[in-house]
N, C-alpha and C. Protein backbone atom coordinates (compact mmCIF):
# COMPACT_ATOMS: atom_id res chain seq x y z
N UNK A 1 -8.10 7.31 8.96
CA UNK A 1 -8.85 6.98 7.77
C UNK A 1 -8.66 5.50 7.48
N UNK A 2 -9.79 4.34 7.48
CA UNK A 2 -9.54 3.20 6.86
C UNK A 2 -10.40 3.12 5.70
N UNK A 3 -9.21 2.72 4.74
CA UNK A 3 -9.64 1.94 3.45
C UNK A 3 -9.41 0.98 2.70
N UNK A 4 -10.64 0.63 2.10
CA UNK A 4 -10.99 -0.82 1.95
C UNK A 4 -10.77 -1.02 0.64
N UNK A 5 -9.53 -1.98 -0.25
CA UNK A 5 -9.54 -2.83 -1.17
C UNK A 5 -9.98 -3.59 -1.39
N UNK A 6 -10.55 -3.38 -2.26
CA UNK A 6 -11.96 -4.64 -2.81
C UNK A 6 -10.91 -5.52 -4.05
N UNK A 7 -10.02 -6.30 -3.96
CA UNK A 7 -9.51 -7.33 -5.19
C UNK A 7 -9.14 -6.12 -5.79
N UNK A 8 -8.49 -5.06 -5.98
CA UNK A 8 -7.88 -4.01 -7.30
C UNK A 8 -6.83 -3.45 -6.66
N UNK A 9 -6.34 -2.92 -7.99
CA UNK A 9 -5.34 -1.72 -8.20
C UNK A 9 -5.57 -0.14 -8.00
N UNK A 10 -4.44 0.23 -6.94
CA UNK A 10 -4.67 1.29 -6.73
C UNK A 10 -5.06 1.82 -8.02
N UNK A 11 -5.58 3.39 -8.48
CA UNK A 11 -5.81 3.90 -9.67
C UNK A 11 -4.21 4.96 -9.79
N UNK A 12 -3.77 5.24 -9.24
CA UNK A 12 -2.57 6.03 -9.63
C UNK A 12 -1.24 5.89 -9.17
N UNK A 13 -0.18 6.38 -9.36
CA UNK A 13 0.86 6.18 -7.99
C UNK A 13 0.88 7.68 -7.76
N UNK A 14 1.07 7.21 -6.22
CA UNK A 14 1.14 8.54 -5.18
C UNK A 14 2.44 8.83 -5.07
N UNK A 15 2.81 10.45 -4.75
CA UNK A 15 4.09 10.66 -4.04
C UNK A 15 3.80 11.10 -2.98
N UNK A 16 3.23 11.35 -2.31
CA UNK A 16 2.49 11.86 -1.21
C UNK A 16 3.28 11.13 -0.04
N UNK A 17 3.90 11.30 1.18
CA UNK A 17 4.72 10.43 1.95
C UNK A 17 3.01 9.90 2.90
N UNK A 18 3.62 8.57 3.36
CA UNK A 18 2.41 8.02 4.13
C UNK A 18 2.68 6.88 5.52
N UNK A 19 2.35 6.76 6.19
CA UNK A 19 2.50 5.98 7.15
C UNK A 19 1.09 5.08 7.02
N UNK A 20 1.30 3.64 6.49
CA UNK A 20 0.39 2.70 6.38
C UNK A 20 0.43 1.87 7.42
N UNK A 21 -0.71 1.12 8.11
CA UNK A 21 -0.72 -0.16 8.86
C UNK A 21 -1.69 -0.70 8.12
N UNK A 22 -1.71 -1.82 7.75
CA UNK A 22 -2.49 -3.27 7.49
C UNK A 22 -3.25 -3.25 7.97
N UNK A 23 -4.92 -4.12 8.29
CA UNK A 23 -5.74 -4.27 9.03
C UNK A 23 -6.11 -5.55 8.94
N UNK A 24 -6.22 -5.41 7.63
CA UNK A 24 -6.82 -6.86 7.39
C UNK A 24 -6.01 -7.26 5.77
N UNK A 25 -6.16 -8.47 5.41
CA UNK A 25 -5.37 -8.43 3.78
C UNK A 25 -3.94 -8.98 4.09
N UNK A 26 -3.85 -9.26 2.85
CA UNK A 26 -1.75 -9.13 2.50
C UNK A 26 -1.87 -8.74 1.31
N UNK A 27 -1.71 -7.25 0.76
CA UNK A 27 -1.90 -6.78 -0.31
C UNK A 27 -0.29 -6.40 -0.80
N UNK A 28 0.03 -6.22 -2.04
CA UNK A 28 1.45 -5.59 -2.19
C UNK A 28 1.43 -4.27 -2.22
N UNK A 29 2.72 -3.70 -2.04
CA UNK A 29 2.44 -2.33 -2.00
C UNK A 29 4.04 -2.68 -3.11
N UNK A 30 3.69 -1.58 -4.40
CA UNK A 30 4.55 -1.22 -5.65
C UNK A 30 5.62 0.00 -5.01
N UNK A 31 6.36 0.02 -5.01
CA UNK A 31 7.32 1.00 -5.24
C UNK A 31 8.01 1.47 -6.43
N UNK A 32 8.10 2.88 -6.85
CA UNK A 32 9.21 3.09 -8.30
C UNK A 32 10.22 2.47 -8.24
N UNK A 33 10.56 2.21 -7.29
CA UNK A 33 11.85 1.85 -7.44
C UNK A 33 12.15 0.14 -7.55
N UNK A 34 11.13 0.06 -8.17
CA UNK A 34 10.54 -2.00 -8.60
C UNK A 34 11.06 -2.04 -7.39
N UNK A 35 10.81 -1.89 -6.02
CA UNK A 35 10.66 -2.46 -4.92
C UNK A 35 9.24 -3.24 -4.33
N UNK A 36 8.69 -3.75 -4.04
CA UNK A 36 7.42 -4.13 -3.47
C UNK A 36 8.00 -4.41 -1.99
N UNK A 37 6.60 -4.01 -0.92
CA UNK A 37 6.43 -4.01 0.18
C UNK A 37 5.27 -5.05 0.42
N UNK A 38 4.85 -6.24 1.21
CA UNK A 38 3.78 -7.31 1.36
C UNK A 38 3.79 -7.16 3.16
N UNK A 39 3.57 -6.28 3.65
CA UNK A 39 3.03 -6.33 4.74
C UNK A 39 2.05 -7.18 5.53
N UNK A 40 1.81 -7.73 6.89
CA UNK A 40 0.54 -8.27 7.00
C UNK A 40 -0.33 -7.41 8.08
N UNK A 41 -1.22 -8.60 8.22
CA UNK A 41 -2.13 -7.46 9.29
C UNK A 41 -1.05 -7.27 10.58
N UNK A 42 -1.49 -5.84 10.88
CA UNK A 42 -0.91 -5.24 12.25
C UNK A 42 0.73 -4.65 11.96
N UNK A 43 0.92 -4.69 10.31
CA UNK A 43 2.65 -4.38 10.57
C UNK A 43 2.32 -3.07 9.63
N UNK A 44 3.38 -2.12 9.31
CA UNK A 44 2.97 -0.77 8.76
C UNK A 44 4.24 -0.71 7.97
N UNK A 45 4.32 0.38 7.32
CA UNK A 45 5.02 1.33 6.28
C UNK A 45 5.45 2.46 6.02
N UNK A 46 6.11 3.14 5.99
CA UNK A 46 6.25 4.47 5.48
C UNK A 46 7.54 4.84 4.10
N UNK A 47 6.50 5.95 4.08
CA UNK A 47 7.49 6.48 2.69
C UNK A 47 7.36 7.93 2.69
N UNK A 48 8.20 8.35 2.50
CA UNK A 48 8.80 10.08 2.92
C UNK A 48 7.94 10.92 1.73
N UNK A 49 7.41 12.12 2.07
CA UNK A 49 7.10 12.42 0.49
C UNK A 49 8.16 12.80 -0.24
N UNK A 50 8.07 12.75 -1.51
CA UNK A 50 9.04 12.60 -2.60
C UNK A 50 9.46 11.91 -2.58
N UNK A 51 10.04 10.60 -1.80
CA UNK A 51 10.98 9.64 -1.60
C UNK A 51 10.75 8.34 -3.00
N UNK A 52 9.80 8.21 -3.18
CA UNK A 52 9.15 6.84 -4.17
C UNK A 52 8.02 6.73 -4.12
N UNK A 53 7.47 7.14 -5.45
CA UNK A 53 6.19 7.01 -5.83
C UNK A 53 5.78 5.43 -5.45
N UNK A 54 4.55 5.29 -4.96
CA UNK A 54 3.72 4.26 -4.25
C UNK A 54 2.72 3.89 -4.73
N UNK A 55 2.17 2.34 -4.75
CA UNK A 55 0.70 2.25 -5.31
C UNK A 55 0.55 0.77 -4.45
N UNK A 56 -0.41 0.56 -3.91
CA UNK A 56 -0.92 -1.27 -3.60
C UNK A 56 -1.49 -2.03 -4.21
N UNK A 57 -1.51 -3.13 -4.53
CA UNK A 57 -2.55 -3.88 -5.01
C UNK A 57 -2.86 -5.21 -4.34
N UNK A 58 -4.21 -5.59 -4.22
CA UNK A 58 -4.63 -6.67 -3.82
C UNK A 58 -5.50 -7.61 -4.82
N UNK A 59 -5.83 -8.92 -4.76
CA UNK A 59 -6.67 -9.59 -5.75
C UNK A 59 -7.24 -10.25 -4.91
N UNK A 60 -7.33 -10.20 -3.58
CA UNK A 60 -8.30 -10.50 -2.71
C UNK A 60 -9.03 -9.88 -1.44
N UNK A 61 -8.29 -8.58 -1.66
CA UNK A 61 -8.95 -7.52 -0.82
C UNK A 61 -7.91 -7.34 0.11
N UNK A 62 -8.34 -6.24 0.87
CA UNK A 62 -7.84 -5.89 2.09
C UNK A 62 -8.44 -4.47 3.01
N UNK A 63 -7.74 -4.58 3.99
CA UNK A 63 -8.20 -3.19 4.48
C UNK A 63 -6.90 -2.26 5.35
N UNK A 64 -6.90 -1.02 4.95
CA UNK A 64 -5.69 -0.74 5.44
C UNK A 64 -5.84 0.80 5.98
């Protein structure tokens, strides 16, 4: 599945566990745990479910 950040905020935080890669962008990714993740293109992520609620945001887009 790719999806595309247009400049915004995710709308919720997820707990859902996920394995992200970048595509395009350097968007942040929020963690509960006031952690942030800034990945770039081609590098990835994961988060266990239940582990820490998650959300990204970009203000110039991205695609991931």
């Amino acid at each position: 599945m790719v999806k595309n950040m247009s400049g915004d905020e995710a709308e919720h935080w997820c707990q859902k566990g996920r394995i992200v890669l970048w595509l395009e962008g350097r968007p942040e990714t929020h963690l509960s745990k006031d952690d942030r993740v800034t990945p770039g293109p081609g590098e990835s992520y994961q988060v266990a479910d239940g582990a820490s609620s998650h959300k990204s945001v970009s203000t110039t887009g991205a695609k991931l």
